[in-house]
PDB file of N, CA and C in Angstrom:
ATOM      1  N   UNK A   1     -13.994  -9.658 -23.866  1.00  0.00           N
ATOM      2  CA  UNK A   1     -14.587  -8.761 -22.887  1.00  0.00           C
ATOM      3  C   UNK A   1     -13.528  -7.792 -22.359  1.00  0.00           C
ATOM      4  N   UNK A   2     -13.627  -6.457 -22.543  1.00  0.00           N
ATOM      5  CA  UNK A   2     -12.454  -5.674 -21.823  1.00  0.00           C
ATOM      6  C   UNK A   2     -12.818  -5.650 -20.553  1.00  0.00           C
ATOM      7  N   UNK A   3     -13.753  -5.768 -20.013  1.00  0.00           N
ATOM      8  CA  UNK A   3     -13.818  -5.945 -18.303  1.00  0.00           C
ATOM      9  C   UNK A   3     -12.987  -7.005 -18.303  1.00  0.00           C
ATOM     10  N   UNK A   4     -12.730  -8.251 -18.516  1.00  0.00           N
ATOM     11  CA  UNK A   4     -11.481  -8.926 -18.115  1.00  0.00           C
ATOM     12  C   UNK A   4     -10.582  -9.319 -18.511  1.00  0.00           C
ATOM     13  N   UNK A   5     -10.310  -7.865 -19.117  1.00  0.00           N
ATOM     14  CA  UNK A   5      -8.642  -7.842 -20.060  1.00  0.00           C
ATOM     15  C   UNK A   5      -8.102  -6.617 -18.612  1.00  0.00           C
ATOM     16  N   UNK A   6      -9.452  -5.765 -18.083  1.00  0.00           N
ATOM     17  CA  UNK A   6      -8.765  -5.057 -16.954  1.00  0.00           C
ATOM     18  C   UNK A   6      -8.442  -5.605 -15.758  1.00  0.00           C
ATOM     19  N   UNK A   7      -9.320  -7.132 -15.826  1.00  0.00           N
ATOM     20  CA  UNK A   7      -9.049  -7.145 -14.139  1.00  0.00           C
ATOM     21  C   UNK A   7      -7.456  -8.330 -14.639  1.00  0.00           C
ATOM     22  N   UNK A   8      -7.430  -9.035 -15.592  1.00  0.00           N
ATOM     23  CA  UNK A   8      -6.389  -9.589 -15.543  1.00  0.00           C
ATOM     24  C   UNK A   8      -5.300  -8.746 -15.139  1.00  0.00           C
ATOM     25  N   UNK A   9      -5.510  -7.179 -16.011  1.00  0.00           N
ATOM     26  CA  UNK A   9      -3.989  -6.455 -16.087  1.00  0.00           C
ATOM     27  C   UNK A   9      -3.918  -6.222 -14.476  1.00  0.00           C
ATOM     28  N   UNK A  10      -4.890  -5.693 -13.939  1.00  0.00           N
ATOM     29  CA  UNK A  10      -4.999  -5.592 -12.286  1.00  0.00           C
ATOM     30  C   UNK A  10      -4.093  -6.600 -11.636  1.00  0.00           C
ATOM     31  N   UNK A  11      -4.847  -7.271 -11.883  1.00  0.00           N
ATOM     32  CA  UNK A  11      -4.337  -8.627 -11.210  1.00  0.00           C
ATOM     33  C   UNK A  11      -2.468  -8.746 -11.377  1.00  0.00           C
ATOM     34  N   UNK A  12      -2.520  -8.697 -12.682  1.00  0.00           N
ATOM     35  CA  UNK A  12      -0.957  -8.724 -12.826  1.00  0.00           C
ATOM     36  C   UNK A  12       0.379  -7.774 -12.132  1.00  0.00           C
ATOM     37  N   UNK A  13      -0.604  -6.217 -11.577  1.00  0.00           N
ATOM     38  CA  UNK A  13      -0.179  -5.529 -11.235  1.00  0.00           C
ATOM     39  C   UNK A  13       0.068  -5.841  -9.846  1.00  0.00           C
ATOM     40  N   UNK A  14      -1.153  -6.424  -9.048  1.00  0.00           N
ATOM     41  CA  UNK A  14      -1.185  -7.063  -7.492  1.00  0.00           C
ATOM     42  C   UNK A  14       0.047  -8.338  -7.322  1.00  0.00           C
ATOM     43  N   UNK A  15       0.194  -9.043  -8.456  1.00  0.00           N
ATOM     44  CA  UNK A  15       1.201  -9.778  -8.255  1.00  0.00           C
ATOM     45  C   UNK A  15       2.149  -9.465  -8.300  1.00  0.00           C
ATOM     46  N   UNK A  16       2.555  -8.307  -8.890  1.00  0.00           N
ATOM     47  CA  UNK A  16       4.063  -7.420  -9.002  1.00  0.00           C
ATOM     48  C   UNK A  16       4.405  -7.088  -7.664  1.00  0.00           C
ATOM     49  N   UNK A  17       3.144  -6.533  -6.926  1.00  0.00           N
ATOM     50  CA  UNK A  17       3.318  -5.739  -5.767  1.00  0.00           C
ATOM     51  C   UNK A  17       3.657  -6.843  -4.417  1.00  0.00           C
ATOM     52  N   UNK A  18       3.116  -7.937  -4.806  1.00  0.00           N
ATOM     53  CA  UNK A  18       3.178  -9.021  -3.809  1.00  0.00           C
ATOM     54  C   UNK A  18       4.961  -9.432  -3.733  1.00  0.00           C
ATOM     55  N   UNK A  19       5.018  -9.757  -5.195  1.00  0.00           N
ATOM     56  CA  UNK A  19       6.053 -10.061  -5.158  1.00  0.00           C
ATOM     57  C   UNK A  19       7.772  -8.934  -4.747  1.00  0.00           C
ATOM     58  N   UNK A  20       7.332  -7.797  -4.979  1.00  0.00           N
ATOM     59  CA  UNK A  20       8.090  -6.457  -4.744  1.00  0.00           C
ATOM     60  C   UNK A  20       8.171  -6.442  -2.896  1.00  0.00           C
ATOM     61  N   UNK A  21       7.151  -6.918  -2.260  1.00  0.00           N
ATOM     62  CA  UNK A  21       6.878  -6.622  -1.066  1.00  0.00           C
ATOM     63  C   UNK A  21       7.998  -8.113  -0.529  1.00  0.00           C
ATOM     64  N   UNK A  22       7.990  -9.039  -0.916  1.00  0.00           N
ATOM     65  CA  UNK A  22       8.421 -10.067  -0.489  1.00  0.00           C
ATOM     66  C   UNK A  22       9.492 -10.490  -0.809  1.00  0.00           C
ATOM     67  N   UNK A  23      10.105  -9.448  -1.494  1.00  0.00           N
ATOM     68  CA  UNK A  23      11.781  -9.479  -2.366  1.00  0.00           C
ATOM     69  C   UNK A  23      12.600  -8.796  -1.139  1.00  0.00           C
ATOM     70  N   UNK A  24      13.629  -9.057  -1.119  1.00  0.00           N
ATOM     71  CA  UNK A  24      14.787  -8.514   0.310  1.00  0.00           C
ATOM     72  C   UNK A  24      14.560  -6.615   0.071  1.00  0.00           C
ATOM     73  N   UNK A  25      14.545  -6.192  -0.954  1.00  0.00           N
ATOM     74  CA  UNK A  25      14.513  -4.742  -1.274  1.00  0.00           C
ATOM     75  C   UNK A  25      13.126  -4.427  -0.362  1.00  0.00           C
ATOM     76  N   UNK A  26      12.408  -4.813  -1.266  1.00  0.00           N
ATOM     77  CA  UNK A  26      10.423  -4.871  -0.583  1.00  0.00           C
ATOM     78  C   UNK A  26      10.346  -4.637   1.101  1.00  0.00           C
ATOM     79  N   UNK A  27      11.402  -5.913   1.358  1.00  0.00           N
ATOM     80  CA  UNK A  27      11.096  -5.783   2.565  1.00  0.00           C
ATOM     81  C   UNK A  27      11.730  -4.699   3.614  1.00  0.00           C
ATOM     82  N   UNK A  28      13.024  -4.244   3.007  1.00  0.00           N
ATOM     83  CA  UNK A  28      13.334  -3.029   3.597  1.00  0.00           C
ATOM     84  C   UNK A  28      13.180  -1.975   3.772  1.00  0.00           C
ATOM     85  N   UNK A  29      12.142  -1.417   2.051  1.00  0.00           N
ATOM     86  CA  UNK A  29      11.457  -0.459   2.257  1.00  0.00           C
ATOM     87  C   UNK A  29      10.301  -0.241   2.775  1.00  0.00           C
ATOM     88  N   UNK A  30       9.226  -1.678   3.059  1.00  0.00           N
ATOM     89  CA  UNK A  30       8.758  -1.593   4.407  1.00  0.00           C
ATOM     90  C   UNK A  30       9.000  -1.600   5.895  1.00  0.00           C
ATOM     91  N   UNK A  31       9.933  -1.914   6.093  1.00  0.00           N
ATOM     92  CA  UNK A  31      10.106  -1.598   7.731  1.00  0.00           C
ATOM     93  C   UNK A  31      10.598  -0.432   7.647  1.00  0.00           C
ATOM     94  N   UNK A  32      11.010   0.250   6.539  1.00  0.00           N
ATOM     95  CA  UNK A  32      11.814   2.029   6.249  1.00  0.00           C
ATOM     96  C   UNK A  32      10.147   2.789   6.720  1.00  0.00           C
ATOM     97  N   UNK A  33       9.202   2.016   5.918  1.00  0.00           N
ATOM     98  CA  UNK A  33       8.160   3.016   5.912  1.00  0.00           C
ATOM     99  C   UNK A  33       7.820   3.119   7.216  1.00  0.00           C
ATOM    100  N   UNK A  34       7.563   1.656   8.189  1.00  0.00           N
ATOM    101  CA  UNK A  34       6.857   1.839   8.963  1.00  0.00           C
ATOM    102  C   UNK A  34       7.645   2.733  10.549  1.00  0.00           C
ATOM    103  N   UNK A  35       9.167   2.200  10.301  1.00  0.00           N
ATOM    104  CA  UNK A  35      10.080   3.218  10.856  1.00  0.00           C
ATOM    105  C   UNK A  35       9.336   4.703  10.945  1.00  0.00           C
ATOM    106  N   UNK A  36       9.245   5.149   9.801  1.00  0.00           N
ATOM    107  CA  UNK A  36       8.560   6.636   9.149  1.00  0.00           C
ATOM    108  C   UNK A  36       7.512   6.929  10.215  1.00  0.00           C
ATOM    109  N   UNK A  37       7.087   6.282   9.548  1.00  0.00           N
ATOM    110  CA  UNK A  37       5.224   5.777  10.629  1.00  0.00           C
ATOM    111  C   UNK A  37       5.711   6.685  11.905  1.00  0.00           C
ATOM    112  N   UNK A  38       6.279   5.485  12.911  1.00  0.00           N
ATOM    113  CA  UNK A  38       6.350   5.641  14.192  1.00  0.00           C
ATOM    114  C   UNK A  38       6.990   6.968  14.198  1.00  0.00           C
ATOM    115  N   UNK A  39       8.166   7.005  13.972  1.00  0.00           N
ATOM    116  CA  UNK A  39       9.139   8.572  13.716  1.00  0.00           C
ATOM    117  C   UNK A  39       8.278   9.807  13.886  1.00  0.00           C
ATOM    118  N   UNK A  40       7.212   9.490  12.621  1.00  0.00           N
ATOM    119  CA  UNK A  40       6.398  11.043  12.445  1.00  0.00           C
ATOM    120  C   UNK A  40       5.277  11.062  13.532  1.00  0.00           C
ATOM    121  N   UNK A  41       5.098   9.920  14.255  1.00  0.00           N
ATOM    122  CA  UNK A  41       3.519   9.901  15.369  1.00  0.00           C
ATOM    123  C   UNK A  41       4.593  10.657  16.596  1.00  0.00           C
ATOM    124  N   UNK A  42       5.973  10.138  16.496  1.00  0.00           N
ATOM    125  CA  UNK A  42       6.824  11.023  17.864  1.00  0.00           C
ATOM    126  C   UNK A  42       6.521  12.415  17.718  1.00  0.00           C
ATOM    127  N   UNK A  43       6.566  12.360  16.344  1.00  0.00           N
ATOM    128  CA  UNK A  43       6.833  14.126  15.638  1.00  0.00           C
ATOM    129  C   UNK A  43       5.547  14.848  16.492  1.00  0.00           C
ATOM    130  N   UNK A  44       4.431  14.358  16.452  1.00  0.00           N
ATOM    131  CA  UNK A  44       3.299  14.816  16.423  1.00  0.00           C
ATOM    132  C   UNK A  44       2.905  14.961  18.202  1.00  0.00           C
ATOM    133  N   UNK A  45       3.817  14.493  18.890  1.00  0.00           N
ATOM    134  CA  UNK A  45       3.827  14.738  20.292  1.00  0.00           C
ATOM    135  C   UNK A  45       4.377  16.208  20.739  1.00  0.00           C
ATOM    136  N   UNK A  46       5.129  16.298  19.283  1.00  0.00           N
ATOM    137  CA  UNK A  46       5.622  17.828  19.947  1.00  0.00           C
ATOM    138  C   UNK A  46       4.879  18.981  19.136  1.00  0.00           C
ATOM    139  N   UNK A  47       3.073  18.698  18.949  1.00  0.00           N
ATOM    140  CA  UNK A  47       1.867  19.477  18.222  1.00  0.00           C
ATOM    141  C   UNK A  47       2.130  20.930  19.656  1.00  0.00           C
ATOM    142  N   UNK A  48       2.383  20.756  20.640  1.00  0.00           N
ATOM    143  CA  UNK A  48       2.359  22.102  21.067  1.00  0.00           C
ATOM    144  C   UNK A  48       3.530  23.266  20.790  1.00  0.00           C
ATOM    145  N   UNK A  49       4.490  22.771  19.996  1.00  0.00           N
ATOM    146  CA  UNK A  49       5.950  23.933  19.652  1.00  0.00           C
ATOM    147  C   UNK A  49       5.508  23.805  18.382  1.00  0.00           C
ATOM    148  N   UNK A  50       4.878  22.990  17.566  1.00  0.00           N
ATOM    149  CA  UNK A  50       4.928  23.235  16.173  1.00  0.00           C
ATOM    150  C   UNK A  50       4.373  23.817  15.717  1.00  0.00           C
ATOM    151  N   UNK A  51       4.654  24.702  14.398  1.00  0.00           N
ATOM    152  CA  UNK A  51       3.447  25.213  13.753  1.00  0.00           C
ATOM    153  C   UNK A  51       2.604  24.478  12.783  1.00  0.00           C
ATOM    154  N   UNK A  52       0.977  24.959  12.823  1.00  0.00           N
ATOM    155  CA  UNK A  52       0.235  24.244  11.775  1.00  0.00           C
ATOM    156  C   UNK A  52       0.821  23.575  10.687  1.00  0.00           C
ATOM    157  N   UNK A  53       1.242  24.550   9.927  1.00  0.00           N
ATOM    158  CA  UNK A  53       2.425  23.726   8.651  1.00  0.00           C
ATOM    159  C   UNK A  53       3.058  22.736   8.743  1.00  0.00           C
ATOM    160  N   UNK A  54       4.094  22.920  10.119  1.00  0.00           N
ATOM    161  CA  UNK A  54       4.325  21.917  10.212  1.00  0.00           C
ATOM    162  C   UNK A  54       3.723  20.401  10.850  1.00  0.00           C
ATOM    163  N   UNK A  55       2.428  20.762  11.724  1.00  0.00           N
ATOM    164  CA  UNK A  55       1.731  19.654  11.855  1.00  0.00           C
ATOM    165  C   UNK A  55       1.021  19.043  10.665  1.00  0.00           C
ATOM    166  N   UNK A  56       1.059  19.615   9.536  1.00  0.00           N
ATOM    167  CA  UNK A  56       0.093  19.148   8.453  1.00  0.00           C
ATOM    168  C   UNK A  56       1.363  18.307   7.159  1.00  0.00           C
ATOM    169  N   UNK A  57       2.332  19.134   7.364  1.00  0.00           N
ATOM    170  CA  UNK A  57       3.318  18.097   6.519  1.00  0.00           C
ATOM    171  C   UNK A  57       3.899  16.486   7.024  1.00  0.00           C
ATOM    172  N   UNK A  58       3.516  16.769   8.780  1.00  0.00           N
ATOM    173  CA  UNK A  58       3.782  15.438   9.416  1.00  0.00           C
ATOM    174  C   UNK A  58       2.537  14.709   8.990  1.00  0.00           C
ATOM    175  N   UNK A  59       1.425  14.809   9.136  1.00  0.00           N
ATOM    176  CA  UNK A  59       0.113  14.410   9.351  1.00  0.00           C
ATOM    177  C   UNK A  59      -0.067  13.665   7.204  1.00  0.00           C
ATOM    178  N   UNK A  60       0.526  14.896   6.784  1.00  0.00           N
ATOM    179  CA  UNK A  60       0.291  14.230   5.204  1.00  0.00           C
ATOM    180  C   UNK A  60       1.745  13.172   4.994  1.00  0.00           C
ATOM    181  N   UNK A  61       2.423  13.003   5.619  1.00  0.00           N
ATOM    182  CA  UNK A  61       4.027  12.159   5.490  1.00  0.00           C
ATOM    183  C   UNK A  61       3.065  10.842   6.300  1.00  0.00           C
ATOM    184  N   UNK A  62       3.170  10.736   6.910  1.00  0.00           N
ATOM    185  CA  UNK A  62       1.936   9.270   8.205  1.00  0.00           C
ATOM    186  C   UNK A  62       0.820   9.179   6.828  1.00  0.00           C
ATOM    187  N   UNK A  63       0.088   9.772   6.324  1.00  0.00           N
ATOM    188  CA  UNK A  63      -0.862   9.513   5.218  1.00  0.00           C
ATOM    189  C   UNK A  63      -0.447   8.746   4.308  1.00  0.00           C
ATOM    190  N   UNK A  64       0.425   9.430   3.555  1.00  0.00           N
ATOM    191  CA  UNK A  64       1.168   9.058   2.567  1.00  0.00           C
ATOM    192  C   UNK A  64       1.813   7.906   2.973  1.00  0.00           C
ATOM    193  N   UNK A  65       2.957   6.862   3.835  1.00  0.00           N
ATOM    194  CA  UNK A  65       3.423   6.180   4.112  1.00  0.00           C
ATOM    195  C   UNK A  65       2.126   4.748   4.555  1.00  0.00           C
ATOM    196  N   UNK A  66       1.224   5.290   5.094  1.00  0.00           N
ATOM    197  CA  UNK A  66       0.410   4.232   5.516  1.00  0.00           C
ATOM    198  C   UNK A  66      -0.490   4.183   4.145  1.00  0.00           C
ATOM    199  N   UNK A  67      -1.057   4.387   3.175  1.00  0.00           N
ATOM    200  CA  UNK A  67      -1.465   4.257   1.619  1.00  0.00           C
ATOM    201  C   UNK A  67      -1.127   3.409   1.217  1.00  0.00           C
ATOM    202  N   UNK A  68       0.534   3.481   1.288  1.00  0.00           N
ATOM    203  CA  UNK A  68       1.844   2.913   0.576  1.00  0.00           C
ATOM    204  C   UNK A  68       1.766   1.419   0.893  1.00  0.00           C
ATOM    205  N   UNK A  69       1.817   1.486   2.509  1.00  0.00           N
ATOM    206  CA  UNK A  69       2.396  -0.021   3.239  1.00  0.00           C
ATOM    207  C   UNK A  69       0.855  -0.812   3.098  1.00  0.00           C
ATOM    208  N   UNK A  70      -0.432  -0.040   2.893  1.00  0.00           N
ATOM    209  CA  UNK A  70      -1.571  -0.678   2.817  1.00  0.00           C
ATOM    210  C   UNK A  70      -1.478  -1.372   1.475  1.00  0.00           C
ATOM    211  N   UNK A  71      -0.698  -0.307   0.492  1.00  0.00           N
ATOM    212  CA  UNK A  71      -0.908  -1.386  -0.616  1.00  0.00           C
ATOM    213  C   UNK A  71      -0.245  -2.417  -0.867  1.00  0.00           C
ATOM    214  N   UNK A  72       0.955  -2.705  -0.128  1.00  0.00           N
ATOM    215  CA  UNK A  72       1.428  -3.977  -0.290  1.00  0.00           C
ATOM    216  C   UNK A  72       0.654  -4.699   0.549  1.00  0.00           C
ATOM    217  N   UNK A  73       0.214  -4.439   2.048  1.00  0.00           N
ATOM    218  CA  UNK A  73      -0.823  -5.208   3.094  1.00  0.00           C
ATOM    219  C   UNK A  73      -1.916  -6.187   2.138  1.00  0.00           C
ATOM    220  N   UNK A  74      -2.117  -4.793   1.658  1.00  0.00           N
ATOM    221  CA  UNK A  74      -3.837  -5.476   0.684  1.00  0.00           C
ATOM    222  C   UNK A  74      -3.597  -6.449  -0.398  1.00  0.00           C
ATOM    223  N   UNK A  75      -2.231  -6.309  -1.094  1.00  0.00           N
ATOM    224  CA  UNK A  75      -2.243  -6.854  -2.654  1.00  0.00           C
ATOM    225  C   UNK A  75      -2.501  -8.400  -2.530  1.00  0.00           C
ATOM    226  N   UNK A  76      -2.604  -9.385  -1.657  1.00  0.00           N
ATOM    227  CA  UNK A  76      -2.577 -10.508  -1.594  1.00  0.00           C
ATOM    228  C   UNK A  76      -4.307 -10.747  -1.529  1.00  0.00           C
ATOM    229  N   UNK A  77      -5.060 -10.127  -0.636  1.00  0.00           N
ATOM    230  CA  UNK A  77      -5.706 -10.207  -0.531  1.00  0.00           C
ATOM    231  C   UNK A  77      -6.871  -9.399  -2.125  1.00  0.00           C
ATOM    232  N   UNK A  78      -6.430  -8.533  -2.305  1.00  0.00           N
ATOM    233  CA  UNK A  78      -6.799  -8.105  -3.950  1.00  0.00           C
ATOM    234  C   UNK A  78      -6.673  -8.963  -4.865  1.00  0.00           C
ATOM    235  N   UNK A  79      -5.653  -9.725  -5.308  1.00  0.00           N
ATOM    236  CA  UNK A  79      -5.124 -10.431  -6.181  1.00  0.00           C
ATOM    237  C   UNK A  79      -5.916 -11.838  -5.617  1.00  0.00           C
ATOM    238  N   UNK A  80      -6.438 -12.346  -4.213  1.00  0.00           N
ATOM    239  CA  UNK A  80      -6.965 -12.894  -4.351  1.00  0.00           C
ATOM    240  C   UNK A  80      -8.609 -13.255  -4.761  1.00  0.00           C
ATOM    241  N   UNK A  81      -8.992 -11.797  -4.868  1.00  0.00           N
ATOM    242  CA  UNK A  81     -10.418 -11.555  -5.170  1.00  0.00           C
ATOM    243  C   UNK A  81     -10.554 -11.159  -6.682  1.00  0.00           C
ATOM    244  N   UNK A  82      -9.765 -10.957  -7.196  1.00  0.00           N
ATOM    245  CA  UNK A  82      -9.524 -10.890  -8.765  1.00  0.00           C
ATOM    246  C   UNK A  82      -8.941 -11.862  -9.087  1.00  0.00           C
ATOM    247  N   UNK A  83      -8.923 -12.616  -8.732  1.00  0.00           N
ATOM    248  CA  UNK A  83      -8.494 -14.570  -9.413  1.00  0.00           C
ATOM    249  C   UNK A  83     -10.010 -15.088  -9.099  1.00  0.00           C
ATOM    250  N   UNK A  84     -10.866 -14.611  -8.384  1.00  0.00           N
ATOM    251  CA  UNK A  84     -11.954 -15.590  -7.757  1.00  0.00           C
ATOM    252  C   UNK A  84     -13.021 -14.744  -9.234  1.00  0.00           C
ATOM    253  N   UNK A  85     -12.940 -13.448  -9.410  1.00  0.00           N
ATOM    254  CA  UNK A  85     -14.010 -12.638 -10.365  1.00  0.00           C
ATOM    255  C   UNK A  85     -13.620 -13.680 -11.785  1.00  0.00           C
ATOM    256  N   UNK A  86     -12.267 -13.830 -11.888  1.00  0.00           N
ATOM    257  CA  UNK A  86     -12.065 -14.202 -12.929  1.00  0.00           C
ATOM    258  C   UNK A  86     -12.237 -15.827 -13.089  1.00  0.00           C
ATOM    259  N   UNK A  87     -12.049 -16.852 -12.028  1.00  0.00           N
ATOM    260  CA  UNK A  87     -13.054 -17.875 -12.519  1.00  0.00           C
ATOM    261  C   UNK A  87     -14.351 -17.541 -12.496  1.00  0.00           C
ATOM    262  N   UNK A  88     -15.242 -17.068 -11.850  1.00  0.00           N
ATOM    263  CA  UNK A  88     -16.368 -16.711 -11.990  1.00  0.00           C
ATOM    264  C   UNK A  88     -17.208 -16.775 -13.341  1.00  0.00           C
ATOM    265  N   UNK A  89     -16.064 -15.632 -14.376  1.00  0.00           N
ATOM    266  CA  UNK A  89     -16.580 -15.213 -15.591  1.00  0.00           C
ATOM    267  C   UNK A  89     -15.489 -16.427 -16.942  1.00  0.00           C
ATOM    268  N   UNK A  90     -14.471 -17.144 -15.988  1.00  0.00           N
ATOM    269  CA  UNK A  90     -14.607 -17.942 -17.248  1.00  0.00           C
ATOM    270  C   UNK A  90     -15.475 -18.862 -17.902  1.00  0.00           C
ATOM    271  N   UNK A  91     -15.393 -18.766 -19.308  1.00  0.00           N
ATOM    272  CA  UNK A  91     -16.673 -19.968 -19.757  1.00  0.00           C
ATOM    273  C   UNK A  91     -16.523 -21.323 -19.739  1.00  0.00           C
ATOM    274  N   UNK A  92     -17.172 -21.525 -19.279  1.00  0.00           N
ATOM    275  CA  UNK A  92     -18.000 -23.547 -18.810  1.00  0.00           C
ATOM    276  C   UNK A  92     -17.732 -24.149 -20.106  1.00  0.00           C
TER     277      UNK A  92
END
């Protein structure tokens, strides 16, 4: 079945990410991101000197960084719902 030749590869990919997130590196470039996070919401206090441009490159940097940290957030919880599809469909 290539439907679960994809969710395995999925799956394999969520465990990379789990494990990337929970490695000493992983974990520094999440608190880097979420550093970011907070950094750019300061940024956005000073929306009355800035220009549009620059409120929209802050606004897409906070986008982009929270995507990021969601996908390590989520991968445990992904990887656990693609282990559950996949007993599901193994055969009896």
């Amino acid at each position: 079945m290539p439907e679960i030749k994809e969710v395995k590869k999925d799956l394999e990919k969520f465990k990379d990410i789990i494990i990337l997130g929970e490695s000493e590196g992983g974990k520094i470039l999440i608190k880097r991101m979420k550093d970011d996070v907070r950094s750019s919401i300061g940024e956005l206090n000073k929306y009355q000197t800035c220009s549009h441009q620059e409120l929209m490159a802050i606004a897409c940097k906070i986008t982009e960084r929270l995507s990021i940290l969601r996908t390590f957030t989520n991968a445990k919880t992904e990887a656990e719902a693609l282990e559950s599809i996949l007993e599901e469909e193994a055969p009896e």
